[in-house]
N, C-alpha and C. Protein backbone atom coordinates (compact mmCIF):
# COMPACT_ATOMS: atom_id res chain seq x y z
N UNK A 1 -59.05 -0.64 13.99
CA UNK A 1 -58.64 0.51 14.76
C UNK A 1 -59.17 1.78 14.10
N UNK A 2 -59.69 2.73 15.19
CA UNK A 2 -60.34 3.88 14.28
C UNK A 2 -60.10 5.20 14.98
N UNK A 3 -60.69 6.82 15.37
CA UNK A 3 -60.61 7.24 15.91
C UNK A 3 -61.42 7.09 17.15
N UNK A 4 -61.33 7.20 18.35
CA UNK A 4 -62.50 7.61 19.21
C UNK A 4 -62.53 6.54 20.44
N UNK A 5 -61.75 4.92 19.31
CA UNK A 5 -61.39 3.91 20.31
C UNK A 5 -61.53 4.03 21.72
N UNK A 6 -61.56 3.18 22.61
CA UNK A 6 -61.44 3.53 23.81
C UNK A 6 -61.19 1.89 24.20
N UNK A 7 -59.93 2.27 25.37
CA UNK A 7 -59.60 0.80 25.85
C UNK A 7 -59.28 1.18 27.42
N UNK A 8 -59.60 -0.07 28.32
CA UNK A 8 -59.80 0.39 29.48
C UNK A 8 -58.44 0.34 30.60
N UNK A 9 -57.54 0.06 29.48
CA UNK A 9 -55.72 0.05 30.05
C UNK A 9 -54.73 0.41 28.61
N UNK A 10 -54.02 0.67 29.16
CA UNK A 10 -52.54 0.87 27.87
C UNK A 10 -52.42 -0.40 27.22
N UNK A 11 -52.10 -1.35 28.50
CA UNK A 11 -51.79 -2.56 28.02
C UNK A 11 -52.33 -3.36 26.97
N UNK A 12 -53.89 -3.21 27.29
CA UNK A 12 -54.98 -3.53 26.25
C UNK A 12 -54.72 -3.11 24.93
N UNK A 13 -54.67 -1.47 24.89
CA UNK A 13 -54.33 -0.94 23.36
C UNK A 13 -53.24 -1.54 23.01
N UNK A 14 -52.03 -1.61 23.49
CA UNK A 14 -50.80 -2.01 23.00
C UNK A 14 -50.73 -3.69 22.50
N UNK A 15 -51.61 -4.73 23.07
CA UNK A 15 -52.23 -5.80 23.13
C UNK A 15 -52.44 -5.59 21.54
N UNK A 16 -53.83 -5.11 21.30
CA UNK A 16 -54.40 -4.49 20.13
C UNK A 16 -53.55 -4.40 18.94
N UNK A 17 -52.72 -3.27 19.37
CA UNK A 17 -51.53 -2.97 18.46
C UNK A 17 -51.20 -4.00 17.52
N UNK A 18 -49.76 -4.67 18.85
CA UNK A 18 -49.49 -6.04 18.40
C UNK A 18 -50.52 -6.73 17.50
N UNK A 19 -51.46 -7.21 17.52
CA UNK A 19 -52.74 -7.93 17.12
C UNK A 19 -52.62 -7.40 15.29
N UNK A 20 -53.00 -5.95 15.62
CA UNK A 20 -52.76 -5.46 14.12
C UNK A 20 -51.63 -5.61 13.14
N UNK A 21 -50.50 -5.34 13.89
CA UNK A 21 -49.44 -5.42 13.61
C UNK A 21 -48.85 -6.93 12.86
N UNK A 22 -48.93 -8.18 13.80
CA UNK A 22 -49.25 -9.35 13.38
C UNK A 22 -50.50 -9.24 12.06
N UNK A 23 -51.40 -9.34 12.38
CA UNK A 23 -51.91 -9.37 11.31
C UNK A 23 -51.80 -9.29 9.54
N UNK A 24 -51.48 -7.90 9.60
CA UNK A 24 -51.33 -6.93 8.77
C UNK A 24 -49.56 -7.04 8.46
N UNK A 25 -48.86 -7.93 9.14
CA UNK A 25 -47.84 -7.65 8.64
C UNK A 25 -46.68 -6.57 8.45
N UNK A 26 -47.03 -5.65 9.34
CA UNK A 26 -46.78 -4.45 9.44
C UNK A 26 -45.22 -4.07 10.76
N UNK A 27 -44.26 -3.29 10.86
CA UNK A 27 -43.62 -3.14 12.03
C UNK A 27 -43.48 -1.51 12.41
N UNK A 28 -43.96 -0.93 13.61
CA UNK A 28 -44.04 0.03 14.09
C UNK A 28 -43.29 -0.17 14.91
N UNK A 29 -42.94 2.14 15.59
CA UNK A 29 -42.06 1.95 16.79
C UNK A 29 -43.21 2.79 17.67
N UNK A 30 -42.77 2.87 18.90
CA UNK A 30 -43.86 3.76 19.96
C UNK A 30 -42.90 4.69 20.65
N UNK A 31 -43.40 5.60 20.57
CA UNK A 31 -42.93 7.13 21.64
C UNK A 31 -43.43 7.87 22.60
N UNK A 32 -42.79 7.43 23.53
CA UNK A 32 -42.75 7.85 24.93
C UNK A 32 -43.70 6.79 25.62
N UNK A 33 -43.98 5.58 25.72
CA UNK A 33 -44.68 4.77 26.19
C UNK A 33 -45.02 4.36 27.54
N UNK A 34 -44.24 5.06 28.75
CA UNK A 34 -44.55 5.05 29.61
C UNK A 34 -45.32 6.66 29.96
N UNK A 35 -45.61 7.38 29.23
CA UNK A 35 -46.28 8.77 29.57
C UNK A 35 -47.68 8.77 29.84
N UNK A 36 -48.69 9.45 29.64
CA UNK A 36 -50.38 9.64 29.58
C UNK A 36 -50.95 10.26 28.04
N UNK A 37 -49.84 10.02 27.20
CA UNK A 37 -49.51 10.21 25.80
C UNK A 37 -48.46 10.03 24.66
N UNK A 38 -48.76 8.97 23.93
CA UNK A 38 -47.81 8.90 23.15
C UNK A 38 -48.53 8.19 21.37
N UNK A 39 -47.12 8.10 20.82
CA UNK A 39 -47.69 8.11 19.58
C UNK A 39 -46.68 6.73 19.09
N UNK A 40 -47.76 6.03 18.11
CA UNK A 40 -46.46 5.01 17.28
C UNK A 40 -46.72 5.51 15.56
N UNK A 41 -45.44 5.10 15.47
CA UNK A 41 -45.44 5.32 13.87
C UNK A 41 -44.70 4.30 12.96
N UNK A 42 -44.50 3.98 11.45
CA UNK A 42 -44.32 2.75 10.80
C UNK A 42 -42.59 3.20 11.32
N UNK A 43 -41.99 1.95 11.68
CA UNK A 43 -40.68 1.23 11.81
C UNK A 43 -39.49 1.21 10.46
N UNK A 44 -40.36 1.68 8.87
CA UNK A 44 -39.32 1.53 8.29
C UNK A 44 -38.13 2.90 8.28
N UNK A 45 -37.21 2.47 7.52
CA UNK A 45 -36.13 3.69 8.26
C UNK A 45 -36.18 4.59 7.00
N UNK A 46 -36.73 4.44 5.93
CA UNK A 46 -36.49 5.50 4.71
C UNK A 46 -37.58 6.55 5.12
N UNK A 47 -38.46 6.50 6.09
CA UNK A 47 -39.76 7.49 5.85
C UNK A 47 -40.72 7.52 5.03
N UNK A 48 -40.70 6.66 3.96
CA UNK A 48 -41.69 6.69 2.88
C UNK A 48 -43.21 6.62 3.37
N UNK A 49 -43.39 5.14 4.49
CA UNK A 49 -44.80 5.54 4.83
C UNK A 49 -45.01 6.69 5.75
N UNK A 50 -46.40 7.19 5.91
CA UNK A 50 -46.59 8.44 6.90
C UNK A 50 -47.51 7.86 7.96
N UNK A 51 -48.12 6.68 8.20
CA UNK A 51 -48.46 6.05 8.96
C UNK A 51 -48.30 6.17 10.46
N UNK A 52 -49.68 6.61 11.29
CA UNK A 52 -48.93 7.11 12.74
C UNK A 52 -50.67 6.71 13.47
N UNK A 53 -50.05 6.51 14.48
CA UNK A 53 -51.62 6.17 15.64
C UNK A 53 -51.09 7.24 16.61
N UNK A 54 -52.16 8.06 17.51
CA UNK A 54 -51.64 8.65 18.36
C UNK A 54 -52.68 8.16 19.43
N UNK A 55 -52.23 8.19 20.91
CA UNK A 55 -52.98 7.65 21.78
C UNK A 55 -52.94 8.08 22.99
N UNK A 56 -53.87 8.64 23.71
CA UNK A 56 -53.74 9.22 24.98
C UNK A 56 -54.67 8.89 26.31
N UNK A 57 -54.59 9.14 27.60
CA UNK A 57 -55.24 9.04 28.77
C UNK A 57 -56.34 10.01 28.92
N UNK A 58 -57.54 9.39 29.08
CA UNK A 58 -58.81 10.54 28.89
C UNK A 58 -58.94 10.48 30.20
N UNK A 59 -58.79 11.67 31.39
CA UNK A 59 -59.02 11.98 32.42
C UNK A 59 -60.72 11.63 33.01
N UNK A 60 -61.23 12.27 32.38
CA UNK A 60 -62.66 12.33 32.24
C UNK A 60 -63.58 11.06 32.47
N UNK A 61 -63.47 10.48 31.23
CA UNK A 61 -63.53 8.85 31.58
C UNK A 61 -62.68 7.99 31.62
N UNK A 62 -61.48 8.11 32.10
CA UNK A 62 -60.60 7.24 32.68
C UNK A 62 -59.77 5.91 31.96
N UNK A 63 -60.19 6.36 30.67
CA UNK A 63 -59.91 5.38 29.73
C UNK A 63 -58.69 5.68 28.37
N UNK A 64 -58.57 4.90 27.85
CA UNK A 64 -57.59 5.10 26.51
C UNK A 64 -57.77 5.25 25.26
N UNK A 65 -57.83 6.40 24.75
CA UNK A 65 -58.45 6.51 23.90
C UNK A 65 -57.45 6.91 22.22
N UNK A 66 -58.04 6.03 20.91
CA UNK A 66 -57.47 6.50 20.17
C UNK A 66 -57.41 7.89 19.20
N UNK A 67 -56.81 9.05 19.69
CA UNK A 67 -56.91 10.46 18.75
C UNK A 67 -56.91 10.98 17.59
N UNK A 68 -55.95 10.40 16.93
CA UNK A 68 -55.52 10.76 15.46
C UNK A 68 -55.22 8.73 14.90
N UNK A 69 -55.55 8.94 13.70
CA UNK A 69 -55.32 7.39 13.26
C UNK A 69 -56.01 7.86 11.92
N UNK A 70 -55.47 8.20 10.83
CA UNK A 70 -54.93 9.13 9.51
C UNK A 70 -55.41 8.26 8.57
N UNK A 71 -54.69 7.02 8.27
CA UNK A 71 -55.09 5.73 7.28
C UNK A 71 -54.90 4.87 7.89
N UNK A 72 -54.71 3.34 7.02
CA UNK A 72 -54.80 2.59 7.44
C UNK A 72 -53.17 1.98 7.36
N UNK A 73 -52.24 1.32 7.92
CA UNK A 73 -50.66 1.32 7.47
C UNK A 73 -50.69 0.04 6.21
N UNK A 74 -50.02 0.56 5.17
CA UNK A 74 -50.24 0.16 3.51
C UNK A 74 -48.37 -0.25 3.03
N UNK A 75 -47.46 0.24 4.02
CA UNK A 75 -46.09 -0.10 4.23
C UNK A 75 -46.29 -1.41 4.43
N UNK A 76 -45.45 -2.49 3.39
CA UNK A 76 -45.68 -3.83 4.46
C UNK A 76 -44.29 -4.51 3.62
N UNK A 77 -43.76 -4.89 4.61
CA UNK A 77 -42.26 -5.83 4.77
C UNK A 77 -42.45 -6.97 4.79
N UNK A 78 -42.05 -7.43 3.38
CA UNK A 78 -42.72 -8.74 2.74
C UNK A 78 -41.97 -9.89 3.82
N UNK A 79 -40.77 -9.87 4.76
CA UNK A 79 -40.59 -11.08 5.41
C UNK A 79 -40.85 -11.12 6.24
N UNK A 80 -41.52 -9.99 7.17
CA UNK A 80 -42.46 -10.56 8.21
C UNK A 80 -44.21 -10.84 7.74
N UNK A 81 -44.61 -10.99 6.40
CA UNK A 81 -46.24 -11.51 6.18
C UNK A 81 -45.70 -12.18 4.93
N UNK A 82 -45.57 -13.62 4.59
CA UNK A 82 -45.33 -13.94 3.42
C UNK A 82 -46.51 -13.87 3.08
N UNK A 83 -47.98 -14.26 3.83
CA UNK A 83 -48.92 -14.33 3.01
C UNK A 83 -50.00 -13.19 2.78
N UNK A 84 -49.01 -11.60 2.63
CA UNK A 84 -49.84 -10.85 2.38
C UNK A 84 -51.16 -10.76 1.08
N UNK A 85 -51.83 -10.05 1.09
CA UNK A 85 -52.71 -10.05 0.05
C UNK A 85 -52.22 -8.97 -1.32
N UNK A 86 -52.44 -9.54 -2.50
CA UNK A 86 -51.79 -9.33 -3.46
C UNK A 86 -52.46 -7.98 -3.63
N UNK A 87 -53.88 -7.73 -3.38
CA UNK A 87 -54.33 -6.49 -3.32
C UNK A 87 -53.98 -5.65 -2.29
N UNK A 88 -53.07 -6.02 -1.16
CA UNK A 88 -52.53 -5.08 -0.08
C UNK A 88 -51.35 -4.75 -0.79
N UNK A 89 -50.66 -5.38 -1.79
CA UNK A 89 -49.46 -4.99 -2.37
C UNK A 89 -49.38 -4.04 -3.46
N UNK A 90 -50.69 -4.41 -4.01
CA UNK A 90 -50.97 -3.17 -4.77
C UNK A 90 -51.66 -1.53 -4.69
N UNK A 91 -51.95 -2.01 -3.12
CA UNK A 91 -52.36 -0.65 -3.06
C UNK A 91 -51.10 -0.28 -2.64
N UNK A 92 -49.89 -0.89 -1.88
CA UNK A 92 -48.96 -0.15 -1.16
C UNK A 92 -47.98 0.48 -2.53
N UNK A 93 -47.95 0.04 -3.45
CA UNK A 93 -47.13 0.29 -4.84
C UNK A 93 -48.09 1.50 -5.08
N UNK A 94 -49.70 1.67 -5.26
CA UNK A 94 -50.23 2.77 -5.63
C UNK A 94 -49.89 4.19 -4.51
N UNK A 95 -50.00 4.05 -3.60
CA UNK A 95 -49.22 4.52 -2.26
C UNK A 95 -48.30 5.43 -2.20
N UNK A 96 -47.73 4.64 -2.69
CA UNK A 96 -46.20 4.94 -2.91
C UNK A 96 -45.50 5.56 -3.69
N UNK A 97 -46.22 5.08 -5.26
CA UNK A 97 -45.17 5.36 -6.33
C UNK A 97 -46.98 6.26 -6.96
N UNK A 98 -47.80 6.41 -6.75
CA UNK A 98 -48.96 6.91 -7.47
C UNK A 98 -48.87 5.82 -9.22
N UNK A 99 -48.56 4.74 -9.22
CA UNK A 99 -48.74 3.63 -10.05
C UNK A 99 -49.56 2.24 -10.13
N UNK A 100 -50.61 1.89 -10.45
CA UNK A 100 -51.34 1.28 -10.45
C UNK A 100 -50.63 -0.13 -11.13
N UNK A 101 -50.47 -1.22 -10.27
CA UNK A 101 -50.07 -2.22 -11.62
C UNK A 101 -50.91 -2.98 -11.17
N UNK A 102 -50.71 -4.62 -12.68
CA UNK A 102 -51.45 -4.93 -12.83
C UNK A 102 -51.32 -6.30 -12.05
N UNK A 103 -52.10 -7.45 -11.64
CA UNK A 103 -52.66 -7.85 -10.47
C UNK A 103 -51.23 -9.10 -10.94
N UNK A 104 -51.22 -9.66 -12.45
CA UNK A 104 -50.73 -10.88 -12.08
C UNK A 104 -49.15 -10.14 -12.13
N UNK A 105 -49.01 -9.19 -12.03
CA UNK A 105 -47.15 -8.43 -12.56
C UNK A 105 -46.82 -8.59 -11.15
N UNK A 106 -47.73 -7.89 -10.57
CA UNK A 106 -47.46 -8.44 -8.49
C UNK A 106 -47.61 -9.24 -7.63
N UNK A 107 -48.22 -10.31 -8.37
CA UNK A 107 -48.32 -12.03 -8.02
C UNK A 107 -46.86 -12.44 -8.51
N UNK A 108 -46.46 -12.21 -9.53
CA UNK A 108 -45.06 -13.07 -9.66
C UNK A 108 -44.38 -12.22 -9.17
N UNK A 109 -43.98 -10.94 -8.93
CA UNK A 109 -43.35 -9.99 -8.32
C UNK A 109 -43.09 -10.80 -6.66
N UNK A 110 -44.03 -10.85 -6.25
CA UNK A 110 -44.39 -11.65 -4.79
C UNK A 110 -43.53 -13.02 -4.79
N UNK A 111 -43.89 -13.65 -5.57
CA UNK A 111 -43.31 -15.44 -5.70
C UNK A 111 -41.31 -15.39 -6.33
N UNK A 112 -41.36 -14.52 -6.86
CA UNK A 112 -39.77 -14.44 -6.67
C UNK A 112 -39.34 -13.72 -5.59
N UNK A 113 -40.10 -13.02 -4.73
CA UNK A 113 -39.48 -11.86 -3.42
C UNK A 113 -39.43 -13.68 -2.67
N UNK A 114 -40.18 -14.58 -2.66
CA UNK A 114 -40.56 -15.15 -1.72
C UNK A 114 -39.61 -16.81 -1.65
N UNK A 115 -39.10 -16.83 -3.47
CA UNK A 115 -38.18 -17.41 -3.45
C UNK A 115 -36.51 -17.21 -3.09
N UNK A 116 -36.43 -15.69 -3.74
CA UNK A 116 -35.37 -15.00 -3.03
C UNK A 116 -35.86 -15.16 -1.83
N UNK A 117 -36.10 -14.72 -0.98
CA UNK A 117 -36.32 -14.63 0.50
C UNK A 117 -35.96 -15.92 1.09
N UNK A 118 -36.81 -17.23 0.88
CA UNK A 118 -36.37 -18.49 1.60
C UNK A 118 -35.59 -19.42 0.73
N UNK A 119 -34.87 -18.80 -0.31
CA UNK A 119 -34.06 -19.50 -1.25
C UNK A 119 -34.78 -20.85 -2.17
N UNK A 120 -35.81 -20.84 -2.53
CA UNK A 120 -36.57 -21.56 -2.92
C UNK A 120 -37.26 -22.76 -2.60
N UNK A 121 -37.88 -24.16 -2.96
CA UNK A 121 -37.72 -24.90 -2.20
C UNK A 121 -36.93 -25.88 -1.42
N UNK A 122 -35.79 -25.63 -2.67
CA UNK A 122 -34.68 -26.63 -2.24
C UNK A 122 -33.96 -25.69 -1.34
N UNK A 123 -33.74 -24.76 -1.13
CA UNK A 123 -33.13 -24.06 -0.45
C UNK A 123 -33.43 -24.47 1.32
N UNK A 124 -34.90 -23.94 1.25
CA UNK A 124 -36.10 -24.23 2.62
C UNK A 124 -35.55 -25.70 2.98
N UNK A 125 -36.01 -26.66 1.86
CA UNK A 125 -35.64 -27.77 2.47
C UNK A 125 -34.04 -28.17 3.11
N UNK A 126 -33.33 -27.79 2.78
CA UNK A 126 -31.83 -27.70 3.00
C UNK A 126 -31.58 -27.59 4.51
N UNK A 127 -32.70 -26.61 5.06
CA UNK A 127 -32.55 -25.87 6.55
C UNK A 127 -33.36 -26.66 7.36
N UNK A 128 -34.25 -27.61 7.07
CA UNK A 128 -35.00 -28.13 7.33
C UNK A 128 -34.35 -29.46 9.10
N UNK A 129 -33.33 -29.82 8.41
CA UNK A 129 -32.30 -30.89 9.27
C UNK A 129 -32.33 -29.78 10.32
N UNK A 130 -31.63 -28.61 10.47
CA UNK A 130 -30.76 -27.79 10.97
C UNK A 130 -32.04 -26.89 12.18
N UNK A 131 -33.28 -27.10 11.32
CA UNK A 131 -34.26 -26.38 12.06
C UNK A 131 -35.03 -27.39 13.01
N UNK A 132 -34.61 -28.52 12.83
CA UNK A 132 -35.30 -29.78 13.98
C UNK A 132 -34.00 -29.65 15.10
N UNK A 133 -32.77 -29.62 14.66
CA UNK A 133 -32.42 -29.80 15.54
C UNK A 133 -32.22 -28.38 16.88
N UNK A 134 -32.23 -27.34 15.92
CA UNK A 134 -32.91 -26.52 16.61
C UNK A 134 -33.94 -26.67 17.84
N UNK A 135 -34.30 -26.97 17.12
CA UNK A 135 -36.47 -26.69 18.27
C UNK A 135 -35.92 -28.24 18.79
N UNK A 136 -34.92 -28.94 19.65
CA UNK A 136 -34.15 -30.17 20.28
C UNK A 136 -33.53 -29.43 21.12
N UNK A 137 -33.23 -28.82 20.85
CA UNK A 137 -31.76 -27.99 21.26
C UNK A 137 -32.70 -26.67 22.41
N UNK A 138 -33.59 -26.13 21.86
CA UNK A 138 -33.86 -25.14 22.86
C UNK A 138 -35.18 -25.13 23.48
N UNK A 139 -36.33 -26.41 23.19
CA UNK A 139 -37.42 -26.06 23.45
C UNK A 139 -37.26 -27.60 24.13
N UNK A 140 -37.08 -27.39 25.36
CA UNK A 140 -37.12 -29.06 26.33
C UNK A 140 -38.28 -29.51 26.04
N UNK A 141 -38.27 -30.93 25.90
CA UNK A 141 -38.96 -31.97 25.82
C UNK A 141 -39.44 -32.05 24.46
N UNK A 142 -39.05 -31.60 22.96
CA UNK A 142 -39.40 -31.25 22.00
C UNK A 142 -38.53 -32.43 21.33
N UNK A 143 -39.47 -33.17 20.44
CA UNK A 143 -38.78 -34.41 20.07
C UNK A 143 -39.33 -34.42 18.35
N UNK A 144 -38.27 -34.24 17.49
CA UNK A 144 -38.83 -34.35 15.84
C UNK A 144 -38.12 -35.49 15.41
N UNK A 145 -38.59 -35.85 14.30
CA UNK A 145 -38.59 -37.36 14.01
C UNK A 145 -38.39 -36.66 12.73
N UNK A 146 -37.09 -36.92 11.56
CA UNK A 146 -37.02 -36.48 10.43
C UNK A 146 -37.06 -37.47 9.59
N UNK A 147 -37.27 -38.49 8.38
CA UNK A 147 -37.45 -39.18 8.48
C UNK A 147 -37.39 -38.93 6.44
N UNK A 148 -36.16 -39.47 6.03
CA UNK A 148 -35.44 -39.02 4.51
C UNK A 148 -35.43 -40.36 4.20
N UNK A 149 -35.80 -40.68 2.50
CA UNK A 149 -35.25 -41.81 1.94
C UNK A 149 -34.22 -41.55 0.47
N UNK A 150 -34.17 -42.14 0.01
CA UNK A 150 -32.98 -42.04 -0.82
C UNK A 150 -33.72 -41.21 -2.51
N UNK A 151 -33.02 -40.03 -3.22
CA UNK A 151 -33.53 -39.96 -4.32
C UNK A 151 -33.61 -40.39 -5.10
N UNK A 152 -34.85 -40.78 -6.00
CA UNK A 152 -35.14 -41.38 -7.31
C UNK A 152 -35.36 -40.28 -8.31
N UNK A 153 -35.05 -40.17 -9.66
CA UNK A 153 -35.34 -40.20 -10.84
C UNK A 153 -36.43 -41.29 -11.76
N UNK A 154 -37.73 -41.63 -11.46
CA UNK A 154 -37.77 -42.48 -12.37
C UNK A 154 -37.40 -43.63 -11.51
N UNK A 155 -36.87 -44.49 -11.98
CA UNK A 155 -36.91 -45.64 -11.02
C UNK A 155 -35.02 -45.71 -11.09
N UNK A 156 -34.06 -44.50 -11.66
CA UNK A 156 -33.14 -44.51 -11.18
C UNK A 156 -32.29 -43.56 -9.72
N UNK A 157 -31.58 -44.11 -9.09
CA UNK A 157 -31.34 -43.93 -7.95
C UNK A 157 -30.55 -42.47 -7.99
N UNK A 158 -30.49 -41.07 -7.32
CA UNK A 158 -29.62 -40.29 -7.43
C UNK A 158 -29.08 -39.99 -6.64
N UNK A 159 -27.54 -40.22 -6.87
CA UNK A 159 -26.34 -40.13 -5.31
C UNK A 159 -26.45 -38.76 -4.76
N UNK A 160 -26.41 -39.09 -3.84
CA UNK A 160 -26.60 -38.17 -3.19
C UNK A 160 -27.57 -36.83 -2.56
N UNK A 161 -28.86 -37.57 -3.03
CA UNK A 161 -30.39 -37.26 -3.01
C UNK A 161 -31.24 -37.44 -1.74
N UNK A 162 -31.34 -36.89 -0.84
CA UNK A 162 -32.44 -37.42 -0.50
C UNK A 162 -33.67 -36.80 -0.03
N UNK A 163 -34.59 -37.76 0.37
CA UNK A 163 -36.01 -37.07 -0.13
C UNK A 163 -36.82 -37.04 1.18
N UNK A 164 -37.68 -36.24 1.69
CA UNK A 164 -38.43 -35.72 3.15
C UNK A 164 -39.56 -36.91 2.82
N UNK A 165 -39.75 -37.54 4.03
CA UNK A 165 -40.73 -37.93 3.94
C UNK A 165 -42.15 -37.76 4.58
């Protein structure tokens, strides 16, 4: 996305948006979206990023064009992109705090946000039962097959263990 863009419906840009948005990991809000002008800006609620697209109806040539688009959005909310890039994290810390760190301090920084976040693996796996029966429950004709055997240690047995297969 840059200045000067041009898209040949709203829908398209907003299409776009989304696209980036997914991508990048990113959550914006939009203002005034049914007008012949409006603007989105980053979704978090402290204000810290300044992140903003502005976008309007070019009479002239009849198209949609992007106006103002400042940087690139460097805000990113680690549980909607677990697999952001460790160098997107560090620029958003330089960003932010005008602090440069160093690459592996925000690799493990990342892997505990990410264990906190889905409670580790045993945690993930825990939800695992609960999330089949889920996607049973609301997505017709959706059939999972879970399929656990008993835990071992070694070749001893542990009560109350069991293991994904």
């Amino acid at each position: 996305m840059e200045v000067g863009m041009e898209y040949p419906n709203k829908d398209v840009f907003l299409t776009a948006l989304k696209w980036y948005s997914i991508k990048n990991g990113v959550n914006y809000c939009i203002t005034n979206p049914r007008s012949k002008k409006f603007k989105g800006t980053c979704a978090t609620k402290d204000r810290r990023c300044k992140w903003k697209i502005m976008f309007s109806y070019q009479k002239k040539t009849r198209m949609w064009m992007i106006k103002k688009y400042p940087n690139p959005h460097t805000y990113v909310v680690m549980g909607a992109s677990p697999r952001i890039e460790i160098s997107m994290l560090i620029a958003n810390i330089r960003s932010q705090y005008q602090y440069t760190s160093m690459y592996y301090k925000v690799w493990v920084a990342k892997q505990k946000a990410m264990e906190k976040l889905h409670h580790g693996w045993e945690g993930s796996y825990n939800y695992l039962q609960q999330w089949c029966s889920v996607l049973n429950r609301y997505i017709l004709g959706t059939i999972t097959d879970l399929e656990m055997h008993p835990g071992y240690y070694g070749d001893q047995l542990i009560p109350g263990k069991r293991v994904f297969h």
